[in-house]
N, C-alpha and C. Protein backbone atom coordinates (compact mmCIF):
# COMPACT_ATOMS: atom_id res chain seq x y z
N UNK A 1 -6.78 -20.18 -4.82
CA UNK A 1 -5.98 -19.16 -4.24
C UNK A 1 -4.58 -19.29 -4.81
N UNK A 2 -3.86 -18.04 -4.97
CA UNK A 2 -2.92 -17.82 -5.63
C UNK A 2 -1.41 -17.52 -4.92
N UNK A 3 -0.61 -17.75 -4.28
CA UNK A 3 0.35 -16.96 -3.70
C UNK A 3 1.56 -16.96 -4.28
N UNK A 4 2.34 -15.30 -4.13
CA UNK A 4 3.44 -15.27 -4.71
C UNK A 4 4.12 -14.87 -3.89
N UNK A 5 5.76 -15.48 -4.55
CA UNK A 5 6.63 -15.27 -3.57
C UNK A 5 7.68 -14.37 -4.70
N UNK A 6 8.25 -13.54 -4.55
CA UNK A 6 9.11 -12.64 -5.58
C UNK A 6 9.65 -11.65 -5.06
N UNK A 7 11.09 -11.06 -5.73
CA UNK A 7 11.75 -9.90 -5.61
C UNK A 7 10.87 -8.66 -5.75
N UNK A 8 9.51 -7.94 -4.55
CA UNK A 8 8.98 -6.74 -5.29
C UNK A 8 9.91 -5.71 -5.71
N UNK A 9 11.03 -5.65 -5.96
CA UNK A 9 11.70 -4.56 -6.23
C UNK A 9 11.21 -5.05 -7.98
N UNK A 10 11.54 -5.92 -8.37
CA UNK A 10 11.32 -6.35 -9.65
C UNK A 10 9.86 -6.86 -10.19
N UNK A 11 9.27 -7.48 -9.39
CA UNK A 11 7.91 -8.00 -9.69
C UNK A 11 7.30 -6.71 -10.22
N UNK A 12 6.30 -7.12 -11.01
CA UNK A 12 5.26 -6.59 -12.03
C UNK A 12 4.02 -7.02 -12.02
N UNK A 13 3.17 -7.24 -11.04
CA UNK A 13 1.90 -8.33 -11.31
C UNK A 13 1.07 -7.53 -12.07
N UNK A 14 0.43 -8.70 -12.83
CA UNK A 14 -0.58 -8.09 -13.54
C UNK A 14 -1.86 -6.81 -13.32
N UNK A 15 -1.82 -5.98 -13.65
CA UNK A 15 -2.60 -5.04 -12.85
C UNK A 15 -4.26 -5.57 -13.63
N UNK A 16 -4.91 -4.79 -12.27
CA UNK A 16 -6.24 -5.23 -11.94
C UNK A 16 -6.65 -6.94 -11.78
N UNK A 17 -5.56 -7.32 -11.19
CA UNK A 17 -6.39 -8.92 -11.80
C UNK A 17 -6.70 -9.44 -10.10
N UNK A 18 -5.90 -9.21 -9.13
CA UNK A 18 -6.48 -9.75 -7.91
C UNK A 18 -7.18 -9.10 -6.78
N UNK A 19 -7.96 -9.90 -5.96
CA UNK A 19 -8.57 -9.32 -5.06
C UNK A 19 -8.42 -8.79 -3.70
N UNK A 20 -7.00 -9.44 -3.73
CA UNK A 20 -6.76 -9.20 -2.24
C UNK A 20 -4.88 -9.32 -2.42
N UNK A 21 -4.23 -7.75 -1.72
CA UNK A 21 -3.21 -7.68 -1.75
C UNK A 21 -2.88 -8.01 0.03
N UNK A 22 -1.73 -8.48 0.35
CA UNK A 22 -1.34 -8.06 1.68
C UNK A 22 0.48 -7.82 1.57
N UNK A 23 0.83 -6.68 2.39
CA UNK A 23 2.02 -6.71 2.52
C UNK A 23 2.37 -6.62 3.87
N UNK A 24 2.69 -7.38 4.69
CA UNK A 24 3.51 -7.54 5.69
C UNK A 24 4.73 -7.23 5.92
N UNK A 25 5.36 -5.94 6.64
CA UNK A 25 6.60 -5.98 7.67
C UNK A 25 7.47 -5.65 6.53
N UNK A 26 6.92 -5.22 5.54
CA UNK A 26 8.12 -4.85 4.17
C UNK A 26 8.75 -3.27 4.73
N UNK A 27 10.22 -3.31 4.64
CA UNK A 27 10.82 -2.11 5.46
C UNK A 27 11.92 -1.89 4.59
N UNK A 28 11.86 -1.25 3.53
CA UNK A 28 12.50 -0.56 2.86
C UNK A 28 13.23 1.02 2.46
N UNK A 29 14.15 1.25 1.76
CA UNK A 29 13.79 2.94 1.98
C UNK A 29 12.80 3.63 1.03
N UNK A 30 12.07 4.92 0.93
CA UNK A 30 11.26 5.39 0.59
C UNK A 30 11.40 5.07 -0.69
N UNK A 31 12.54 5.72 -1.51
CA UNK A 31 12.79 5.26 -3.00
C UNK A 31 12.28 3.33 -3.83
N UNK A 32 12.67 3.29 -3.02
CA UNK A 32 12.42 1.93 -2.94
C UNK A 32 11.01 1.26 -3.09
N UNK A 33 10.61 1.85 -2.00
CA UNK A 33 8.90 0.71 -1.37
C UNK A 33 7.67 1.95 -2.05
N UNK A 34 8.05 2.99 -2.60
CA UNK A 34 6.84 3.55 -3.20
C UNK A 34 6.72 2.54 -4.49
N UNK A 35 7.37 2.87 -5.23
CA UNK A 35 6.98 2.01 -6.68
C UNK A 35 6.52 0.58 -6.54
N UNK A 36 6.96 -0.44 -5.34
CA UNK A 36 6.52 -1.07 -4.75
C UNK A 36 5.05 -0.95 -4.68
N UNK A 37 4.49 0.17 -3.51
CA UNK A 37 3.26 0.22 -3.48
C UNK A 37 2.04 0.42 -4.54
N UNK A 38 3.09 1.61 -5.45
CA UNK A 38 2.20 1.68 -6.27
C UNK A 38 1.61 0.55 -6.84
N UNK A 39 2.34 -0.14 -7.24
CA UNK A 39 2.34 -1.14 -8.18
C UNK A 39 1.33 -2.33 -7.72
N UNK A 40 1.38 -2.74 -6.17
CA UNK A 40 0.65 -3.21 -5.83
C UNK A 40 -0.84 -2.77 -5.39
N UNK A 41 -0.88 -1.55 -5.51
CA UNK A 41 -2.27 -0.67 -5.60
C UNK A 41 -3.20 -1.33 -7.10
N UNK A 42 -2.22 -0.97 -8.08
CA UNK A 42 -2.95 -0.99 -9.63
C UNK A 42 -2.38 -2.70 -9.87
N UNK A 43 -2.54 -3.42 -8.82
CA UNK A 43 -2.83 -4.86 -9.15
C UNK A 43 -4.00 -5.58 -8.90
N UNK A 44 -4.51 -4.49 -7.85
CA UNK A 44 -5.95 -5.01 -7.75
C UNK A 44 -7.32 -4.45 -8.39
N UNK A 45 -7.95 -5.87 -8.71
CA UNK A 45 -9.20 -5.64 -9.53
C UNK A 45 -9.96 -4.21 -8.37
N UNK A 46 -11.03 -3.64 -9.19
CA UNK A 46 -12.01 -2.88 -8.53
C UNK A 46 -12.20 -3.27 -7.56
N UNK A 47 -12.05 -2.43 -6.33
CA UNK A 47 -13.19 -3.58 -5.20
C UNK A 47 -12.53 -4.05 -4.68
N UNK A 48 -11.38 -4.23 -5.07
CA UNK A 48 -10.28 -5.24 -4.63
C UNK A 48 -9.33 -4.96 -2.62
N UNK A 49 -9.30 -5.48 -1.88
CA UNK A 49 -8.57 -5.36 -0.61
C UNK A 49 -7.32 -4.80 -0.84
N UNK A 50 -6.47 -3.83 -0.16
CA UNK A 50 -5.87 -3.73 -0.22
C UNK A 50 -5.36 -3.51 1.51
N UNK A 51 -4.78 -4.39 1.94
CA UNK A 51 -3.83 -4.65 3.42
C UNK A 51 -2.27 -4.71 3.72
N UNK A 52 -2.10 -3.34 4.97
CA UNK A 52 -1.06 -3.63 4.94
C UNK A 52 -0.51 -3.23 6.66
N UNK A 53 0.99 -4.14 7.16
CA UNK A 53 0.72 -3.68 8.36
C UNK A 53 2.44 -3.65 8.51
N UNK A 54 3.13 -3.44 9.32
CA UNK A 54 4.61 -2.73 9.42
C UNK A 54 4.69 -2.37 10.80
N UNK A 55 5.96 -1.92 11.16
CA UNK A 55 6.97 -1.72 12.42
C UNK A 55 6.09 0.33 11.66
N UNK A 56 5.67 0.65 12.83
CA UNK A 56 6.03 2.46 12.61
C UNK A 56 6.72 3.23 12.66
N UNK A 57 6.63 4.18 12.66
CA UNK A 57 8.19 4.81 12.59
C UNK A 57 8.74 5.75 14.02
N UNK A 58 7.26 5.42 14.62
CA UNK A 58 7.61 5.95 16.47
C UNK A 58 7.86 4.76 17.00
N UNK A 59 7.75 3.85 16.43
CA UNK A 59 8.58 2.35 16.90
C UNK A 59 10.14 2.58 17.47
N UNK A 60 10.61 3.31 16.29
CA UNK A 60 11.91 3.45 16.83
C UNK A 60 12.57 3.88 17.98
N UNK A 61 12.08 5.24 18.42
CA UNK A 61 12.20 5.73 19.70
C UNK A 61 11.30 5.43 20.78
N UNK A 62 9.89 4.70 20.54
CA UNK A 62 9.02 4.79 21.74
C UNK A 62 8.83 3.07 21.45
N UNK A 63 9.06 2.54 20.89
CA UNK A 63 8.49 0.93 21.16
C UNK A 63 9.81 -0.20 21.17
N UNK A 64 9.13 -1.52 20.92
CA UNK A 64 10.35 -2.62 21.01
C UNK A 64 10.67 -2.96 19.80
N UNK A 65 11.61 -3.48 19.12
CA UNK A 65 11.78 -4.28 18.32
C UNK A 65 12.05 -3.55 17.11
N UNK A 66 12.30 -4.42 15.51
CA UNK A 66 11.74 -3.53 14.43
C UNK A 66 13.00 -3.00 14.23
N UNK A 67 12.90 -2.25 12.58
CA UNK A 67 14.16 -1.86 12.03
C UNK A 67 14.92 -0.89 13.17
N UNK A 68 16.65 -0.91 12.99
CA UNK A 68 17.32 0.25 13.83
C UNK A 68 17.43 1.30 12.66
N UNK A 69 16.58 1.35 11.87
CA UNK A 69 16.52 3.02 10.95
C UNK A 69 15.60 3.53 10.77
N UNK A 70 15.45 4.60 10.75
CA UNK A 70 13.87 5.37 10.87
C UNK A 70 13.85 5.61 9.25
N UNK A 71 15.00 5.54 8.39
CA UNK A 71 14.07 5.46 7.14
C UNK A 71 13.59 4.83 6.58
N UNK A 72 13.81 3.52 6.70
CA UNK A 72 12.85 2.06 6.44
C UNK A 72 11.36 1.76 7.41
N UNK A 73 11.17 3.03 8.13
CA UNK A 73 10.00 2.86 8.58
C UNK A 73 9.30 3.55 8.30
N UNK A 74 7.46 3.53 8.67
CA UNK A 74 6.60 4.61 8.09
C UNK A 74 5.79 4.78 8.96
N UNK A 75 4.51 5.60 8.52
CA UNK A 75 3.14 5.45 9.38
C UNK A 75 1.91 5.36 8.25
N UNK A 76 0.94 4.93 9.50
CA UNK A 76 -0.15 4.79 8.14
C UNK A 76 0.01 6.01 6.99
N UNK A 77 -0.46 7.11 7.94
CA UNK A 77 -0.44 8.23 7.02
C UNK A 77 0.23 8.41 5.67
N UNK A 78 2.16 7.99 5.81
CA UNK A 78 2.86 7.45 4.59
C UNK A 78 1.99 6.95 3.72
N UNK A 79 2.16 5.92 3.66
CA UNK A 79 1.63 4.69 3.15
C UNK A 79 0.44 5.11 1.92
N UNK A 80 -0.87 5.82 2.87
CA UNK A 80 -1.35 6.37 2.18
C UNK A 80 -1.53 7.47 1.57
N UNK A 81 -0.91 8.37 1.66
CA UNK A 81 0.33 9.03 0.86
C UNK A 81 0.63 8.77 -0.93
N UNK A 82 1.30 7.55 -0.51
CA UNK A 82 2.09 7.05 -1.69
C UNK A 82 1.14 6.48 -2.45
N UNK A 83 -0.09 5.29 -1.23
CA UNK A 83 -0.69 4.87 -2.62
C UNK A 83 -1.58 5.98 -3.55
N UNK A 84 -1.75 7.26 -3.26
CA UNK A 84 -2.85 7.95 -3.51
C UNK A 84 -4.04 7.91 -4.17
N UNK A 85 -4.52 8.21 -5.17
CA UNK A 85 -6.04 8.23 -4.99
C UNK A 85 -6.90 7.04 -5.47
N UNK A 86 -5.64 5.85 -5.64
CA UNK A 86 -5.87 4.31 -6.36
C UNK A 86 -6.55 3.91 -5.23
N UNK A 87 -6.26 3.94 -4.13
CA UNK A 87 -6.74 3.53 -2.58
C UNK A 87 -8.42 4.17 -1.87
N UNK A 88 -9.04 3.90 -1.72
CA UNK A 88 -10.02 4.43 -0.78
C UNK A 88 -9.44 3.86 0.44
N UNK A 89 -9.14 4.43 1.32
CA UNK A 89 -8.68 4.33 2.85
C UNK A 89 -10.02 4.21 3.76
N UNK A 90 -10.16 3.10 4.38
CA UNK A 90 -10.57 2.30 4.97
C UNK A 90 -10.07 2.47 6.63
N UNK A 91 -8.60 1.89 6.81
CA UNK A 91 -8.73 2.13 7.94
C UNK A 91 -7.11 2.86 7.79
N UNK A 92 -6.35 3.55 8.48
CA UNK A 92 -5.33 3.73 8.49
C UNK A 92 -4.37 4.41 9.64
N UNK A 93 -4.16 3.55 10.86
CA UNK A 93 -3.34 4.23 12.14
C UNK A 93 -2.57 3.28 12.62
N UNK A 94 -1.84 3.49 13.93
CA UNK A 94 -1.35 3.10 14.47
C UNK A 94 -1.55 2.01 15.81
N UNK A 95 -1.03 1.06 15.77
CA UNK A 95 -1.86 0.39 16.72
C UNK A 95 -0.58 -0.34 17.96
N UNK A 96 -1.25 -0.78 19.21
CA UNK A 96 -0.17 -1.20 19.66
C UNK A 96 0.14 -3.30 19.65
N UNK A 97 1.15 -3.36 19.45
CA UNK A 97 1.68 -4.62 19.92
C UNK A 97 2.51 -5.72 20.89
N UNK A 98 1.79 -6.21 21.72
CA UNK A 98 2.76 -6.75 23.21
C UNK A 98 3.23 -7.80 22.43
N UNK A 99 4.69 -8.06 22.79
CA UNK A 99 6.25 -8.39 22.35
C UNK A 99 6.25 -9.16 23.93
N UNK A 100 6.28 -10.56 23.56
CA UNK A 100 6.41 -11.31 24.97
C UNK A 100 7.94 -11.57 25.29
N UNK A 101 8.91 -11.41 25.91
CA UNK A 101 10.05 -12.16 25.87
C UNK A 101 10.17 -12.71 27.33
N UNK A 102 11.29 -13.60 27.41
CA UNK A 102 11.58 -14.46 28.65
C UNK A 102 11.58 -13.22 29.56
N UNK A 103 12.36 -12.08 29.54
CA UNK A 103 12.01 -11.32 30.86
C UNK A 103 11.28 -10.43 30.93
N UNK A 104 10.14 -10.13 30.34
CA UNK A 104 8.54 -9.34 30.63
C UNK A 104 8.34 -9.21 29.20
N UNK A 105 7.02 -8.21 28.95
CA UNK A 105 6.42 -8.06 28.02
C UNK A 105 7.15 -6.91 27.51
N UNK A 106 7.11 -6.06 26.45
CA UNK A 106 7.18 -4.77 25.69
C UNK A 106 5.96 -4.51 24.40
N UNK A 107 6.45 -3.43 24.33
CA UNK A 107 5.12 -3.17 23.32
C UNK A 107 6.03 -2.46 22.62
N UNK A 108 5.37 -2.81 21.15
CA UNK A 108 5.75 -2.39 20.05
C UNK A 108 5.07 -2.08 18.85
N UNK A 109 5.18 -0.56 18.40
CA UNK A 109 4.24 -0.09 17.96
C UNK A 109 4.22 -0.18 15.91
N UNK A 110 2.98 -0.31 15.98
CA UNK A 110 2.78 -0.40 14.12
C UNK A 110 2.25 -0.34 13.84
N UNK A 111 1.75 0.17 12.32
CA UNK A 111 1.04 0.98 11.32
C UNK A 111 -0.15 -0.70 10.86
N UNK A 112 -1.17 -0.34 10.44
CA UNK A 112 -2.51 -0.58 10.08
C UNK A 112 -2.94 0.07 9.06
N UNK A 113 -2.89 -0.85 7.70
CA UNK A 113 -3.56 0.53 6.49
C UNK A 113 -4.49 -0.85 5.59
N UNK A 114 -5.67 -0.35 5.68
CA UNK A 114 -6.94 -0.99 5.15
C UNK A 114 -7.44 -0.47 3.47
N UNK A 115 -7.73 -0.76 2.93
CA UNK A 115 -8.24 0.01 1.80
C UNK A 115 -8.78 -1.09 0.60
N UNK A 116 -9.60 -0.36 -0.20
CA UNK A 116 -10.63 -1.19 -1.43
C UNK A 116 -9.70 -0.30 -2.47
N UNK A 117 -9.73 -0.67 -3.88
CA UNK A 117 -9.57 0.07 -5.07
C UNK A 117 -10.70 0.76 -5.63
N UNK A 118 -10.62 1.65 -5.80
CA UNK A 118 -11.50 2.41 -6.43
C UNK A 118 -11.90 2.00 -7.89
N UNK A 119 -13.27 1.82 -8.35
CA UNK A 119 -13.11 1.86 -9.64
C UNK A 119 -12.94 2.47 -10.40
N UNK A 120 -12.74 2.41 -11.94
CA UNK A 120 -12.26 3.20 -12.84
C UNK A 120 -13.13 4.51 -13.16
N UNK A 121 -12.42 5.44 -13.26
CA UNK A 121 -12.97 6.55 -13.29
C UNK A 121 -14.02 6.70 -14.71
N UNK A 122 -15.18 6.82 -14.58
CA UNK A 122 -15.71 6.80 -16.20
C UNK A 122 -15.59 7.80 -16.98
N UNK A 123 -15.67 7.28 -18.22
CA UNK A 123 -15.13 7.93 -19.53
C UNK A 123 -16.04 8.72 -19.89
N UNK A 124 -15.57 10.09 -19.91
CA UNK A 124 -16.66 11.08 -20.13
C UNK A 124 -16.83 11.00 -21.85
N UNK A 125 -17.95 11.48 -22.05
CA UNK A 125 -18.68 11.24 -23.12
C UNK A 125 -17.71 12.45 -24.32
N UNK A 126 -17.57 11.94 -25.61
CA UNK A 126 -17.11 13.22 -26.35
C UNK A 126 -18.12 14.30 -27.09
N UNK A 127 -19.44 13.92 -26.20
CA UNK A 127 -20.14 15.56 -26.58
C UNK A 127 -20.76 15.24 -27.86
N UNK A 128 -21.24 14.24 -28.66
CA UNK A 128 -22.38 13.67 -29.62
C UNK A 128 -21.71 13.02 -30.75
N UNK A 129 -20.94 12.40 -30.27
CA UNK A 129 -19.87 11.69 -31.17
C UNK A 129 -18.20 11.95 -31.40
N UNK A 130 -18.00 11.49 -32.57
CA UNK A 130 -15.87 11.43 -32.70
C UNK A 130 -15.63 12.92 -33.30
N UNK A 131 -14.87 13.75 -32.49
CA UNK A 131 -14.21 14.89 -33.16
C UNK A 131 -14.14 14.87 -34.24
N UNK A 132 -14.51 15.87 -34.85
CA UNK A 132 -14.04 16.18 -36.00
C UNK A 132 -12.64 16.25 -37.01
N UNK A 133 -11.96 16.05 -37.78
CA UNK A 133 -11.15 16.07 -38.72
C UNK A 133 -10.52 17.08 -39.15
N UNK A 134 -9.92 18.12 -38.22
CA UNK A 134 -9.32 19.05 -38.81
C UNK A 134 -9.02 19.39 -40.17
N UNK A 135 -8.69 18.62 -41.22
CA UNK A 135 -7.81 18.57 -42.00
C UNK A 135 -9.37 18.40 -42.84
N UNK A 136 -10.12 18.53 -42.49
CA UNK A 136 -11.57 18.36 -43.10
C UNK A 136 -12.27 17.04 -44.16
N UNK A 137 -10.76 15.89 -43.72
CA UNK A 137 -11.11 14.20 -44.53
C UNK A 137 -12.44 13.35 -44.03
């Protein structure tokens, strides 16, 4: 097992090579955490997991805790969105979370996004061999 620790604003992992992505509680602004995602979409092999879970973005007004900006937050729906059609979506909503503190509980709400990579789309055939040579060589 492999784990990395890195700036994703900058990281580059090798695409297709692992099996299992997770991103946790990453709260960035949109500009930002798409290229992020993408990137971590087309890092995983075929087949490959792709997990991810976050503060939502009705967190802000209806739950506890979690960024004080609603543009560093998302919902599943986002999420999968951005990764688009690299993702087969698996599972993707909202779920709730009890937040224990010294004077009672709260709940606080966050996004759930499940997904495999799709494999590569196959290479359609060129029709009974290599194009022809315009130039007639």
């Amino acid at each position: 097992m492999t784990f990395h620790a890195a700036d994703l604003s900058e990281f580059a992992p090798e695409p297709g090579r692992w099996d299992l992505v997770i991103m946790m509680y990453l709260h960035l602004p949109w500009d930002r955490l798409r290229p992020i995602l993408y990137r971590a979409a087309e890092a995983l092999a075929p087949g490959g997991t792709f997990f991810l879970a976050g503060h939502d973005l009705a967190n802000f007004e209806k739950g506890h805790g979690g960024p004080k900006s609603p543009a560093v937050l998302y919902t599943a729906e986002d999420v999968a969105a951005a990764l688009g059609d690299q993702i087969e979506i698996g599972l993707a909503r909202q779920v709730e979370r009890v937040v224990r503190l010294p004077d009672g509980e709260r709940t606080a709400l966050d996004c759930i996004l499940r997904g495999r990579r799709r494999p590569p789309a196959p290479v359609e055939s060129l029709g009974g061999g290599l194009p022809r040579d315009p130039a007639g060589l």
